[in-house]
C-alpha atoms as a PDB file:
ATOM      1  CA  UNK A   1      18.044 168.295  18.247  1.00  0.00           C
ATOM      2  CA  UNK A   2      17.133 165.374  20.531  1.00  0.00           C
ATOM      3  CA  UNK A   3      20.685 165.971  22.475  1.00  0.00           C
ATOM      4  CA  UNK A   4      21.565 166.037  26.291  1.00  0.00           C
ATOM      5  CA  UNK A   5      21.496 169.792  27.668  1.00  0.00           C
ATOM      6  CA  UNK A   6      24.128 169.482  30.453  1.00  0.00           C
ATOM      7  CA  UNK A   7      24.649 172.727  32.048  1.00  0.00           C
ATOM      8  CA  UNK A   8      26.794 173.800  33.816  1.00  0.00           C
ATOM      9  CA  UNK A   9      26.792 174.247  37.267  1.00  0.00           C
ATOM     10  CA  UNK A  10      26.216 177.527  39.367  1.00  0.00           C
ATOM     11  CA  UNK A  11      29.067 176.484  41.769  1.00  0.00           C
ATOM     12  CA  UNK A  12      31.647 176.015  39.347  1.00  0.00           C
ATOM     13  CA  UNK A  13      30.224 178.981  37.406  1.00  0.00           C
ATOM     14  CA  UNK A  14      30.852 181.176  40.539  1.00  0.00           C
ATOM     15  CA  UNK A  15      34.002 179.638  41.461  1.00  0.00           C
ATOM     16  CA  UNK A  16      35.429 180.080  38.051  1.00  0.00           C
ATOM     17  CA  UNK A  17      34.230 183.941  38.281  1.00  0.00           C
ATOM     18  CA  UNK A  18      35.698 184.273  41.956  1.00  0.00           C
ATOM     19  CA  UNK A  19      38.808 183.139  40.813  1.00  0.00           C
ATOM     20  CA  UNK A  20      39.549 184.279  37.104  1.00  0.00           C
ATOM     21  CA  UNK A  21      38.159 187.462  37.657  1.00  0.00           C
ATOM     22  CA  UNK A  22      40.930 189.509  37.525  1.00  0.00           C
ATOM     23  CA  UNK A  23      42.158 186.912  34.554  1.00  0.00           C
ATOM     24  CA  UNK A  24      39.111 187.605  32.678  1.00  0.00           C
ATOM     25  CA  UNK A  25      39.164 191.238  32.826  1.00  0.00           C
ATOM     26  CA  UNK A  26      42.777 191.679  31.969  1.00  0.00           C
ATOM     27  CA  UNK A  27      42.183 189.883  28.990  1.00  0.00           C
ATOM     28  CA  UNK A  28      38.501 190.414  27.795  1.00  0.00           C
ATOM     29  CA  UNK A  29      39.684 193.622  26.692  1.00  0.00           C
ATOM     30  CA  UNK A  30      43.126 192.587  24.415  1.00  0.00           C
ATOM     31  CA  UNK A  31      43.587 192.477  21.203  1.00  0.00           C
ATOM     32  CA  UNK A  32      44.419 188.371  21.166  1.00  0.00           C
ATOM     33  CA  UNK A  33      47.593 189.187  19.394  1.00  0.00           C
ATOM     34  CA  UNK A  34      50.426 186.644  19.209  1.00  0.00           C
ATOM     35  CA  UNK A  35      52.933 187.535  20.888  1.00  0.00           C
ATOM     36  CA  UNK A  36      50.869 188.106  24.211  1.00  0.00           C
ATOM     37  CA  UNK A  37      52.429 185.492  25.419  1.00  0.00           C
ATOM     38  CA  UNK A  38      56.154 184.585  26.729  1.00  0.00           C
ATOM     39  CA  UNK A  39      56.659 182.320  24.152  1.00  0.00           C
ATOM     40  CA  UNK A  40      55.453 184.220  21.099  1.00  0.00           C
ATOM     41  CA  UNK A  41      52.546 181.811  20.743  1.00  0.00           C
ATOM     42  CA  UNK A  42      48.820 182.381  20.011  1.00  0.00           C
ATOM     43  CA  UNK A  43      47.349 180.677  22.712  1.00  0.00           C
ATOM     44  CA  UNK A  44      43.931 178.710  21.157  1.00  0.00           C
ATOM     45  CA  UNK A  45      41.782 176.951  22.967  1.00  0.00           C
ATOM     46  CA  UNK A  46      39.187 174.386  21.099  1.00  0.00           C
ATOM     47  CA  UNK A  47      36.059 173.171  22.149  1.00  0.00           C
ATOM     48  CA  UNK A  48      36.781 169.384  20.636  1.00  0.00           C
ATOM     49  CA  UNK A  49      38.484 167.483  18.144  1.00  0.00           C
ATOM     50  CA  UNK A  50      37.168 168.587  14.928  1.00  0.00           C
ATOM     51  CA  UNK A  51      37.706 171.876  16.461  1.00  0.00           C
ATOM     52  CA  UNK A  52      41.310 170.794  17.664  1.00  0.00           C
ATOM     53  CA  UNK A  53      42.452 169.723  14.407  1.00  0.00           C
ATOM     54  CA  UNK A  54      41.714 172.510  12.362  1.00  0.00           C
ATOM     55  CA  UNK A  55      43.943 175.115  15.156  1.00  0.00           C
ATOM     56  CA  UNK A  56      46.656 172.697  14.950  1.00  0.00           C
ATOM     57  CA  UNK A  57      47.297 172.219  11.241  1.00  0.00           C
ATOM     58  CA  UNK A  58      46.357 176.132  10.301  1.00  0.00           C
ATOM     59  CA  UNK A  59      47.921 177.407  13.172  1.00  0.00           C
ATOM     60  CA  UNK A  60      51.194 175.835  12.698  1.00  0.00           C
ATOM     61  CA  UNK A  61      54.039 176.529  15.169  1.00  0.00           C
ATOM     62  CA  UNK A  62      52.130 179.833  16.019  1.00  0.00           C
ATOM     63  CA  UNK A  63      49.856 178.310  18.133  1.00  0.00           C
ATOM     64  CA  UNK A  64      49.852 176.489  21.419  1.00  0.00           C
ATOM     65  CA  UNK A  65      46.562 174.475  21.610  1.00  0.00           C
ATOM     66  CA  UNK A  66      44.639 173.333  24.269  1.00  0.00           C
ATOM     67  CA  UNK A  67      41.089 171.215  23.789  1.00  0.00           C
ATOM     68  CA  UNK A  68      38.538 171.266  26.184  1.00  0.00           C
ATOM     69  CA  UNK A  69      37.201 168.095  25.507  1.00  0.00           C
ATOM     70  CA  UNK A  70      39.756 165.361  26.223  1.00  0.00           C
ATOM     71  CA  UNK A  71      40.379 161.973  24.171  1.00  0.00           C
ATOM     72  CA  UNK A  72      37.518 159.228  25.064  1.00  0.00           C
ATOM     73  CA  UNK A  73      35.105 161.630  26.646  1.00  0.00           C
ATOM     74  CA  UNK A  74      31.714 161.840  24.554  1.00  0.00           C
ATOM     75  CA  UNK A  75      31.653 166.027  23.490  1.00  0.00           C
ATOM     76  CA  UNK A  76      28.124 166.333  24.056  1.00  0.00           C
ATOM     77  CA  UNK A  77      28.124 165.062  27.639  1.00  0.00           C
ATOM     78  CA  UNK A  78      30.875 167.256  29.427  1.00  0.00           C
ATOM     79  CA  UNK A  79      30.940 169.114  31.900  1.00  0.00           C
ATOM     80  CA  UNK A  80      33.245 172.110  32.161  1.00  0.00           C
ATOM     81  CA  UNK A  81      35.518 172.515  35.596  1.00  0.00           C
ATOM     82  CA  UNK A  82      36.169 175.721  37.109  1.00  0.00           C
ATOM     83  CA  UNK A  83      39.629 175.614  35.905  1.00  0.00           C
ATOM     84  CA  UNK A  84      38.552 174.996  32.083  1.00  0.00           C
ATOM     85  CA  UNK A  85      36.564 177.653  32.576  1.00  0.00           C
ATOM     86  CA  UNK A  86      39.202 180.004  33.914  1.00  0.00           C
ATOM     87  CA  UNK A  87      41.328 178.629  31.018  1.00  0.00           C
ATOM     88  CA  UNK A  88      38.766 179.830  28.627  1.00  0.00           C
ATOM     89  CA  UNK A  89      39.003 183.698  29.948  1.00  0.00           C
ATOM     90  CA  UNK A  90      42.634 183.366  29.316  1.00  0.00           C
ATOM     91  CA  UNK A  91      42.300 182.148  25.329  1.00  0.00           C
ATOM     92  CA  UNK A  92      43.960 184.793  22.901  1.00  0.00           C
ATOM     93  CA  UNK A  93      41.325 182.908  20.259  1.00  0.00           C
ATOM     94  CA  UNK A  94      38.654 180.367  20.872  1.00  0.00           C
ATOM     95  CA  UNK A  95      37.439 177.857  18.095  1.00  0.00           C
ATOM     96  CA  UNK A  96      34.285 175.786  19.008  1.00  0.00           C
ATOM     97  CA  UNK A  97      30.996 174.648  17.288  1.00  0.00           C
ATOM     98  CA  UNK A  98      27.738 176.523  18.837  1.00  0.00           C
ATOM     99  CA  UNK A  99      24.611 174.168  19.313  1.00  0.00           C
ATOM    100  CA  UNK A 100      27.168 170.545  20.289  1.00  0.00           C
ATOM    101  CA  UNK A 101      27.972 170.979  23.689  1.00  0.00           C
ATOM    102  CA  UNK A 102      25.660 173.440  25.779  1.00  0.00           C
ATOM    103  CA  UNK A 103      27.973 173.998  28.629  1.00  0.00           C
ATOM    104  CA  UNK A 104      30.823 174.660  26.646  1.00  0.00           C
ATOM    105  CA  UNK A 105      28.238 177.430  24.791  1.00  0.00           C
ATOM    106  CA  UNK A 106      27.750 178.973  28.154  1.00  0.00           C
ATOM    107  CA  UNK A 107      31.330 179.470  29.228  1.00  0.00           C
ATOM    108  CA  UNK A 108      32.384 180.857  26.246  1.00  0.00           C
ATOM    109  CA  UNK A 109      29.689 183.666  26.227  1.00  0.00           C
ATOM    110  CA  UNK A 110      30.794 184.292  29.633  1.00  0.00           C
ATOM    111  CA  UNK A 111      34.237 184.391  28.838  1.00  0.00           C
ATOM    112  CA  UNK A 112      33.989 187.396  26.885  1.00  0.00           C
ATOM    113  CA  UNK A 113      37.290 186.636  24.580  1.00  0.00           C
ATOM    114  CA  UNK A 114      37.739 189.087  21.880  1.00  0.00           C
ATOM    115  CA  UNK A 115      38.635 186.342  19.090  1.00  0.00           C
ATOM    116  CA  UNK A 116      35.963 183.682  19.606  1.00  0.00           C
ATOM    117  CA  UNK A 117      35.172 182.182  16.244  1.00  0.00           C
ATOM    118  CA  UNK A 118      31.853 179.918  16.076  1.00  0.00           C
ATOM    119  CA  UNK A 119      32.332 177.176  13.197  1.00  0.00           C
ATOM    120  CA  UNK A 120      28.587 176.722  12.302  1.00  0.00           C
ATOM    121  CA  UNK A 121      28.959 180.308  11.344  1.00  0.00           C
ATOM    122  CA  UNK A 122      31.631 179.596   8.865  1.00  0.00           C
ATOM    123  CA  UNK A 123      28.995 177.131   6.310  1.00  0.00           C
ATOM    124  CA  UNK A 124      25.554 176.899   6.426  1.00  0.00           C
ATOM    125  CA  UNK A 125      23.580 174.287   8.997  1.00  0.00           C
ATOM    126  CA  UNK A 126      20.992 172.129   7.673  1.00  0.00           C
ATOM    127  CA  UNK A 127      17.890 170.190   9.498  1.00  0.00           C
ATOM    128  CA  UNK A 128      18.350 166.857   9.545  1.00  0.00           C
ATOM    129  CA  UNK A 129      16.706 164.187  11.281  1.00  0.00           C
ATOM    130  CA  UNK A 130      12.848 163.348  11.704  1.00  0.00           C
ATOM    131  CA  UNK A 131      10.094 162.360  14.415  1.00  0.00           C
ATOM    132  CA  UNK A 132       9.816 158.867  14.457  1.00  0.00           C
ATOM    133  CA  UNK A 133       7.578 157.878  11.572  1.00  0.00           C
ATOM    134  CA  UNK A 134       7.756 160.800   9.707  1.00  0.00           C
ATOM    135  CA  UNK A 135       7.374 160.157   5.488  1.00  0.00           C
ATOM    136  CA  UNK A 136       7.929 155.935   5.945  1.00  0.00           C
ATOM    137  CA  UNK A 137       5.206 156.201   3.286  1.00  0.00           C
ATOM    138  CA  UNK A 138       7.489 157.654   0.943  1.00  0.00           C
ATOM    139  CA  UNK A 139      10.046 155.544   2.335  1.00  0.00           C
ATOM    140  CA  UNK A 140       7.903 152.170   1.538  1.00  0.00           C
ATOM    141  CA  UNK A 141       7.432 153.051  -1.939  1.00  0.00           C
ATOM    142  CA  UNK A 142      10.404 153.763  -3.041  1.00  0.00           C
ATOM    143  CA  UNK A 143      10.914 157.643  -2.715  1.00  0.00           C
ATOM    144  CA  UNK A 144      12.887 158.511  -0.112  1.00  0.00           C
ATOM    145  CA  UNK A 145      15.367 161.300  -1.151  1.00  0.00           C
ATOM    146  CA  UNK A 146      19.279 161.064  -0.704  1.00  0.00           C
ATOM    147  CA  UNK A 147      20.510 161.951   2.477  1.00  0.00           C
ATOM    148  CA  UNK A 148      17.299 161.598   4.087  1.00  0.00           C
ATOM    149  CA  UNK A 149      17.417 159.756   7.273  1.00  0.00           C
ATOM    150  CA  UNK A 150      14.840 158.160  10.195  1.00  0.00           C
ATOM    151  CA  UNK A 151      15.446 158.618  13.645  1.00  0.00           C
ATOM    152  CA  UNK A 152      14.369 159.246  17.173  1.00  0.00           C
ATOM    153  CA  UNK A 153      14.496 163.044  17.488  1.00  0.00           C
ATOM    154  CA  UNK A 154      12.701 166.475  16.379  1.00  0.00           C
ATOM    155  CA  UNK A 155      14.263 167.705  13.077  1.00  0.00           C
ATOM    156  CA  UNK A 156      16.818 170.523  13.924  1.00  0.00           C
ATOM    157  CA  UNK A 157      20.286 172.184  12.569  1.00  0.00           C
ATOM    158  CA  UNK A 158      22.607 169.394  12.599  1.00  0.00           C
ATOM    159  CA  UNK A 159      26.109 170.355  14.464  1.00  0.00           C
ATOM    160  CA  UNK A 160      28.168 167.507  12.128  1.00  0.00           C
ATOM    161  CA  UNK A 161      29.281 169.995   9.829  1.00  0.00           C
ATOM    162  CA  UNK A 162      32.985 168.078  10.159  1.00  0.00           C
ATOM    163  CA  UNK A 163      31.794 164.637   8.943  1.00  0.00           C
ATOM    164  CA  UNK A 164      31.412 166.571   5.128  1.00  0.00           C
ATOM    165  CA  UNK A 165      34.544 167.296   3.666  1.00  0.00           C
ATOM    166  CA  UNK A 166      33.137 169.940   1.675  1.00  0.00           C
ATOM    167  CA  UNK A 167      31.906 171.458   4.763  1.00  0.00           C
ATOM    168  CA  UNK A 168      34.803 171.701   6.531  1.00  0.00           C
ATOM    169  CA  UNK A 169      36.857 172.852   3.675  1.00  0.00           C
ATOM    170  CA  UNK A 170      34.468 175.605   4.125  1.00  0.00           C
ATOM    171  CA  UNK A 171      34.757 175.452   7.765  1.00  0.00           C
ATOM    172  CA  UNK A 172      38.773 175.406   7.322  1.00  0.00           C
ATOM    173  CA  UNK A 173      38.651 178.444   5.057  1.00  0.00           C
ATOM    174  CA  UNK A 174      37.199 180.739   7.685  1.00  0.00           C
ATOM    175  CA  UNK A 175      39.266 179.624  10.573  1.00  0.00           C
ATOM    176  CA  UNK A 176      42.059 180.304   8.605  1.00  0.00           C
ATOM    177  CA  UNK A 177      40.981 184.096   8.278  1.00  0.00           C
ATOM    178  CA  UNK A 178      39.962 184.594  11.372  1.00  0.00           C
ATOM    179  CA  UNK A 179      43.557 183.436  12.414  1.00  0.00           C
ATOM    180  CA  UNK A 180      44.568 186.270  10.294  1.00  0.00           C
ATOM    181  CA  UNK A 181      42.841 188.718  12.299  1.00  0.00           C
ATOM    182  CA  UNK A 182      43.865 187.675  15.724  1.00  0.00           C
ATOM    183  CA  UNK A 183      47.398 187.402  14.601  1.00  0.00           C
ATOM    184  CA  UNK A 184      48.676 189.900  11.465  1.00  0.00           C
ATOM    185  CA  UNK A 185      52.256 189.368  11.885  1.00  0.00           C
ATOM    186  CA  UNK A 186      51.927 185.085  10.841  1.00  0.00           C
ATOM    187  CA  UNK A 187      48.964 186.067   8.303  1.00  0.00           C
ATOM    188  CA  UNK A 188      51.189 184.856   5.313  1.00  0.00           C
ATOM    189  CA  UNK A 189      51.834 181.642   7.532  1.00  0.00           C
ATOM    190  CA  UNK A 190      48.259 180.985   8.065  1.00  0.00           C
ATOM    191  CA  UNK A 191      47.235 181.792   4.815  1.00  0.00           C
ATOM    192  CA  UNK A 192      49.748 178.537   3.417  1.00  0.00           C
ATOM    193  CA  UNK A 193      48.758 176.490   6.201  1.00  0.00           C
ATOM    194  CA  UNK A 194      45.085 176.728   5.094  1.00  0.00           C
ATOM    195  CA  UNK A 195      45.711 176.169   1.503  1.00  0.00           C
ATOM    196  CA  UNK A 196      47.618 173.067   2.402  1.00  0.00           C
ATOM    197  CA  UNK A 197      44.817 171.648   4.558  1.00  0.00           C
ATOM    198  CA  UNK A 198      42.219 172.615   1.694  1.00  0.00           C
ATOM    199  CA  UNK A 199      44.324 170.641  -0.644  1.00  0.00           C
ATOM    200  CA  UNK A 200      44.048 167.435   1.238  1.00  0.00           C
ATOM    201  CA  UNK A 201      40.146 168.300   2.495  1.00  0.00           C
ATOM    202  CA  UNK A 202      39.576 168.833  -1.542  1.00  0.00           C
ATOM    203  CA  UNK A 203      41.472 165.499  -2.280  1.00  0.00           C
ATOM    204  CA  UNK A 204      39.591 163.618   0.570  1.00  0.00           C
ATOM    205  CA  UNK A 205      36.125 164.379  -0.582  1.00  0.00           C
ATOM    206  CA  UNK A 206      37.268 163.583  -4.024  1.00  0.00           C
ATOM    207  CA  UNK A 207      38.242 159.661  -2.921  1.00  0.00           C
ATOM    208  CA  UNK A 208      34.714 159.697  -0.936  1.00  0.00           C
ATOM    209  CA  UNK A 209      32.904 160.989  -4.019  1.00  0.00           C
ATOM    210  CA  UNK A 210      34.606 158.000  -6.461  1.00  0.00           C
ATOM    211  CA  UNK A 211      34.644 155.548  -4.346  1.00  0.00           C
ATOM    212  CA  UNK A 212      31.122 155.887  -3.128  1.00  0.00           C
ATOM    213  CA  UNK A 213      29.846 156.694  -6.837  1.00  0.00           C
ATOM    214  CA  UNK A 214      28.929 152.909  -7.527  1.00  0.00           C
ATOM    215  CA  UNK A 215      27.749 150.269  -4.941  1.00  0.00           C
ATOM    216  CA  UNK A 216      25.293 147.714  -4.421  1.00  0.00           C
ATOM    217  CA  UNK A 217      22.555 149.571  -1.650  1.00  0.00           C
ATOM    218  CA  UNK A 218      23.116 153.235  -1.075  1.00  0.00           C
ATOM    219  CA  UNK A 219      21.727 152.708   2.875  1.00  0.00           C
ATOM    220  CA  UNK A 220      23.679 152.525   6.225  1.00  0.00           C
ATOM    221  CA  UNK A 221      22.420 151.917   9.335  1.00  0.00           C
ATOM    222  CA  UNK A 222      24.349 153.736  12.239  1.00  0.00           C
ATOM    223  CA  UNK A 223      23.849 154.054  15.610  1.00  0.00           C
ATOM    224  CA  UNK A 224      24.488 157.706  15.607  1.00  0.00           C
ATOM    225  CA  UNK A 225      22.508 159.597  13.428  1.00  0.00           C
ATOM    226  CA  UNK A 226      25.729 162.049  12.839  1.00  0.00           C
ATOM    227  CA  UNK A 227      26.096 161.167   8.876  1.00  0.00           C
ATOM    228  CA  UNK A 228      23.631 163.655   7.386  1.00  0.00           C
ATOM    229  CA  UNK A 229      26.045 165.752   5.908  1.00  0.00           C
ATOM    230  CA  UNK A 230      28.106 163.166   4.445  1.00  0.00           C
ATOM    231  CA  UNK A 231      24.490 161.083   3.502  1.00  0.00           C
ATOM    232  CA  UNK A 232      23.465 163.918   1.648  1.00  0.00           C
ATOM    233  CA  UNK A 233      27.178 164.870   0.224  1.00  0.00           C
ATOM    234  CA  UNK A 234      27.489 161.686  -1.522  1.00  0.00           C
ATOM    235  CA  UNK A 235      23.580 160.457  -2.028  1.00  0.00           C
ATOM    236  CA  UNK A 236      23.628 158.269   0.300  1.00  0.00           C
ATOM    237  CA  UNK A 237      20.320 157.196   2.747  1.00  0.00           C
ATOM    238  CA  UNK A 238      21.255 157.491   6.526  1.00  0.00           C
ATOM    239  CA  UNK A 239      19.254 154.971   8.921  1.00  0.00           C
ATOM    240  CA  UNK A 240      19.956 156.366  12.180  1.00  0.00           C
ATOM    241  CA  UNK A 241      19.345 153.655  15.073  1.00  0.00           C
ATOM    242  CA  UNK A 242      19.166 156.693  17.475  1.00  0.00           C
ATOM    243  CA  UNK A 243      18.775 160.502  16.323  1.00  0.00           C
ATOM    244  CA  UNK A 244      21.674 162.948  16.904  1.00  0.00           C
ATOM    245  CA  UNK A 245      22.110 162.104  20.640  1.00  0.00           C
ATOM    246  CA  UNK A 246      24.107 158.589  20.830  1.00  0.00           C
ATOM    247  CA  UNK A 247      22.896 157.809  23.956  1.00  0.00           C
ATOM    248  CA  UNK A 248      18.935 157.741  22.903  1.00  0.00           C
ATOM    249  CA  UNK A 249      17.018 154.663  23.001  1.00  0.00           C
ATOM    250  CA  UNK A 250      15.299 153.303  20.049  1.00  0.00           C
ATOM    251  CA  UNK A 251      11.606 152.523  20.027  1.00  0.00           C
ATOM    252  CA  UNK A 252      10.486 148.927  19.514  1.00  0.00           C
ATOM    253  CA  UNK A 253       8.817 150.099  16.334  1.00  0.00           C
ATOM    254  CA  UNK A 254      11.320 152.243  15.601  1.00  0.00           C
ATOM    255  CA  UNK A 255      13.583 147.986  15.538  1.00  0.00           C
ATOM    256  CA  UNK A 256      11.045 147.145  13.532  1.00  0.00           C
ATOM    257  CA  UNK A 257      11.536 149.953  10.495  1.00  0.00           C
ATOM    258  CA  UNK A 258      15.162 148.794  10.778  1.00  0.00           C
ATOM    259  CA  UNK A 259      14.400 145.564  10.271  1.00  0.00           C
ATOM    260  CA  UNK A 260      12.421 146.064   7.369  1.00  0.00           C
ATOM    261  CA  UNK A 261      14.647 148.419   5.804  1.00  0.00           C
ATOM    262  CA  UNK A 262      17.714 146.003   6.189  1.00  0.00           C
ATOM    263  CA  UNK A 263      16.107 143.592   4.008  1.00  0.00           C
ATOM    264  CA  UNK A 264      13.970 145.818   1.377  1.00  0.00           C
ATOM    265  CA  UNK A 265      17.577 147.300   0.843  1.00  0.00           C
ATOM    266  CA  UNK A 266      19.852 145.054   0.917  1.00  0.00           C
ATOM    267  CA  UNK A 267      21.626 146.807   3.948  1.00  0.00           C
ATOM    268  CA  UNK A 268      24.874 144.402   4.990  1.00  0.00           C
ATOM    269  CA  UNK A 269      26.168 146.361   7.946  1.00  0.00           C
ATOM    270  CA  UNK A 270      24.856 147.884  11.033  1.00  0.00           C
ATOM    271  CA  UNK A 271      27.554 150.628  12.107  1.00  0.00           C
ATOM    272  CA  UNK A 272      28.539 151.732  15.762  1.00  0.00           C
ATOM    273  CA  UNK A 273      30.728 154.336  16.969  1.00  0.00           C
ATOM    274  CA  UNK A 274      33.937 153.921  19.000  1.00  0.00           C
ATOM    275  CA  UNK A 275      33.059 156.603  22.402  1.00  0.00           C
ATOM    276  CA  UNK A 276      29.494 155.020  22.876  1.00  0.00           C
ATOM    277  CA  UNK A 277      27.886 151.546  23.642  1.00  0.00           C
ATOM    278  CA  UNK A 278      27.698 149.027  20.676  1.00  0.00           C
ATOM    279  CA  UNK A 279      24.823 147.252  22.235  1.00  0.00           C
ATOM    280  CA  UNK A 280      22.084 147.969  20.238  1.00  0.00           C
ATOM    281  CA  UNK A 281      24.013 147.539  17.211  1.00  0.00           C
ATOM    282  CA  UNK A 282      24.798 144.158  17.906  1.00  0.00           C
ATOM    283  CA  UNK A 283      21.508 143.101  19.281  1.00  0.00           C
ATOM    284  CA  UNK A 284      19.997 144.649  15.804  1.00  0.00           C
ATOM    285  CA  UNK A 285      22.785 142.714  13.776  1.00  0.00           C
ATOM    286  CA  UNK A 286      21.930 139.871  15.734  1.00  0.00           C
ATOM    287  CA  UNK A 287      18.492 139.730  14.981  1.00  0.00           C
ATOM    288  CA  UNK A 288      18.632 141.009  11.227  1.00  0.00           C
ATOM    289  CA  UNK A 289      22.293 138.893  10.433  1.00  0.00           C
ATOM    290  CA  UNK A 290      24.140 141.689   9.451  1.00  0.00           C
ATOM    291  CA  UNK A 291      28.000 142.789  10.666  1.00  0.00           C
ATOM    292  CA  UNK A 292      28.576 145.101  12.445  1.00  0.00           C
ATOM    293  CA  UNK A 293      31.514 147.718  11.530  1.00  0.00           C
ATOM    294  CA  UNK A 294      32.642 151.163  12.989  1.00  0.00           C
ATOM    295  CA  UNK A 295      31.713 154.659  11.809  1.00  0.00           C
ATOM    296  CA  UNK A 296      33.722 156.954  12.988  1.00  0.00           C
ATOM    297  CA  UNK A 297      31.898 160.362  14.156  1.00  0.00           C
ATOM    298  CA  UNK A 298      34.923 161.511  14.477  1.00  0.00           C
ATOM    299  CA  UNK A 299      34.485 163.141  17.734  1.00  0.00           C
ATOM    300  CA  UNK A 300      37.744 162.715  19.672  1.00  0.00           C
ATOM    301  CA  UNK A 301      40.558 160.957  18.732  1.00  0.00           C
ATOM    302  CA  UNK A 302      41.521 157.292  20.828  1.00  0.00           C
ATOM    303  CA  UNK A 303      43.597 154.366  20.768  1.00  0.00           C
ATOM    304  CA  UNK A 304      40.676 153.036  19.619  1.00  0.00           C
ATOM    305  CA  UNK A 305      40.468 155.224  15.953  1.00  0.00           C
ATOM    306  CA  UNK A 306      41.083 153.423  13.329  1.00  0.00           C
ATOM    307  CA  UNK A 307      43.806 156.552  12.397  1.00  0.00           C
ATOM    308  CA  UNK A 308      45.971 158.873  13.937  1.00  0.00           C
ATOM    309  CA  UNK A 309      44.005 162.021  12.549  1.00  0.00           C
ATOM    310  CA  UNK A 310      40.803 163.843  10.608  1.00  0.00           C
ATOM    311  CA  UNK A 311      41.954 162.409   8.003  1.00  0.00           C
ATOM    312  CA  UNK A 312      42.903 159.379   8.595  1.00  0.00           C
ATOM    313  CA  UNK A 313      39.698 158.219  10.341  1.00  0.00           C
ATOM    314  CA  UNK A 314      37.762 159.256   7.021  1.00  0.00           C
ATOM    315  CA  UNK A 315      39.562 157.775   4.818  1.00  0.00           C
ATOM    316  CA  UNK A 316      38.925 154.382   7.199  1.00  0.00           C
ATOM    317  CA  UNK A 317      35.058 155.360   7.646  1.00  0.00           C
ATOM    318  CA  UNK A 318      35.288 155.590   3.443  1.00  0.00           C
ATOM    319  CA  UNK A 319      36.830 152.312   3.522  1.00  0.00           C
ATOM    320  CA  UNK A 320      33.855 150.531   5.654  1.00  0.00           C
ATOM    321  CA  UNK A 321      31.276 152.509   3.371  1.00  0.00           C
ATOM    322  CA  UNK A 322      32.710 150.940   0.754  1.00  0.00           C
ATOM    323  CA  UNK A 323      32.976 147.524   1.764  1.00  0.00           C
ATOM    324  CA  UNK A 324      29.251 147.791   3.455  1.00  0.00           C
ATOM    325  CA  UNK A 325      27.302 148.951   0.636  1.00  0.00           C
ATOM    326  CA  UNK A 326      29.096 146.570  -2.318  1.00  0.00           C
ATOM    327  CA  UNK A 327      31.012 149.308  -3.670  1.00  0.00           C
ATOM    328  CA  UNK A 328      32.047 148.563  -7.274  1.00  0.00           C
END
């Protein structure tokens, strides 16, 4: 995966270690419990929004929350602080997603927490995403397969996991045992909570799999090449402007494909996402005539989502499927 390795740095590394250590060592070693705390409360710490969301609505009023990556910053570009790092060794249970955000993966190995819960462990990853000009021969004549996309970056496991519902129902499933574990005494609470959330995750990816069943063009072109899951959910093709890092820069020939594509497949819509520049979307839309729209990768929530939560923001990103590929 084609994505920026930020690391962290060896001075907030050692500061963090200078002063958390007695932190870390006192709790490296308990059991994560609720109850740890004054207030009763597990206390979770996520490593983003997908992440976030999931603690929150399984988790209940037994947790207390707290996400390491903040609303409008872009999850694979930050950069831990000594503090979040000390914050981390303090967790009673950690949620994150191994392979997104590099320095995050680093602290959390460091922080040795007992309850530390990786969600690509919890479904199985899949490779998606191809060298630049990989199988456009197929592509020209007609047999590309569903949820195959272009892009610029080497094929590798793709972190998205929480843009397919099924996926994350999956996802949602495990978190919700592993919640168990860290904290018996709610088990029967957290057991409800996640068979609530299933419930609406089942009902979500039933509207997506309707309303996506007939349309026009089964293409997209996004800036963000982030859809593969969903692509492949629903048979849809993915034309990723960029590969999984937002922030890559397309080849001239890579404009050209796009352009060629747009009009062998009737594409109507070039999509951009809401925590990264919509430049080359519009100069692509510009060039080709298509609109432009939002896709939602669902990354961190703003005042700029079209929703106040998960699912919210899908049902709006099902809403500008629909309405860009002529759904019927």
């Amino acid at each position: 995966m084609n994505v920026r390795r930020r690391l962290i740095s060896t001075t907030a590394l050692a500061a963090a270690a200078t002063l958390g250590a007695v932190t870390l060592s006192a709790c490296s070693g308990s059991s994560g419990a609720a109850g740890s705390k004054e207030d009763g409360k597990l206390d979770v710490v996520a490593s983003f929004y997908p992440m976030q969301f999931l603690a929150e609505r399984i988790g209940g009023d037994h947790v207390t929350v707290n996400t390491l990556t903040k609303p409008g910053v872009e999850p694979h570009d930050l950069e831990l602080k000594a503090s979040q790092i000390r914050e981390l060794g303090r967790a009673d249970y950690i949620l994150y997603l191994k392979g997104l955000q590099p320095a995050v993966d680093e602290a959390i190995q460091q922080a040795g927490v007992e309850h530390t819960v990786d969600a690509a462990t919890l479904t199985e990853l899949e490779e998606h995403g191809t060298a630049t000009g990989d199988d456009h021969g197929h592509e020209e004549a007609g047999h590309e397969e569903p949820g195959h996309e272009h892009g610029e970056g080497e094929a590798g496991a793709d972190p998205h996991i929480w843009l397919d519902p099924v996926k994350y129902t999956e996802v949602a499933k495990g978190v919700g045992a592993s919640l168990e574990k860290a904290d018996p005494d709610h088990a029967a609470d957290y057991r409800k909570n996640t068979a609530e959330l299933v419930k609406k995750l089942d009902a979500l990816h039933g509207k997506f799999d309707q309303g996506l069943k007939n349309t026009t063009t089964r293409t997209f072109i996004t800036t963000h090449s982030a859809f593969g899951y969903l692509a492949e959910r629903y048979k849809l093709d993915q034309e990723g402007i960029s590969g999984l890092d937002p922030e890559s820069e397309p080849s001239p020939a890579r404009i050209k494909e796009l352009r060629d594509t747009a009009k062998r497949e009737k594409v109507t819509t070039v999509f951009f996402e809401t925590l990264a520049s919509d430049k080359t979307a519009k100069t692509l839309a510009g060039d080709t005539g298509l609109r432009t729209d939002v896709l939602d990768p669902l990354e961190g929530i703003t005042d700029k989502s079209k929703g106040t939560d998960y699912i919210e923001v899908m049902e709006s990103n099902l809403a500008a499927l629909r309405k860009a590929l002529g759904a019927k």
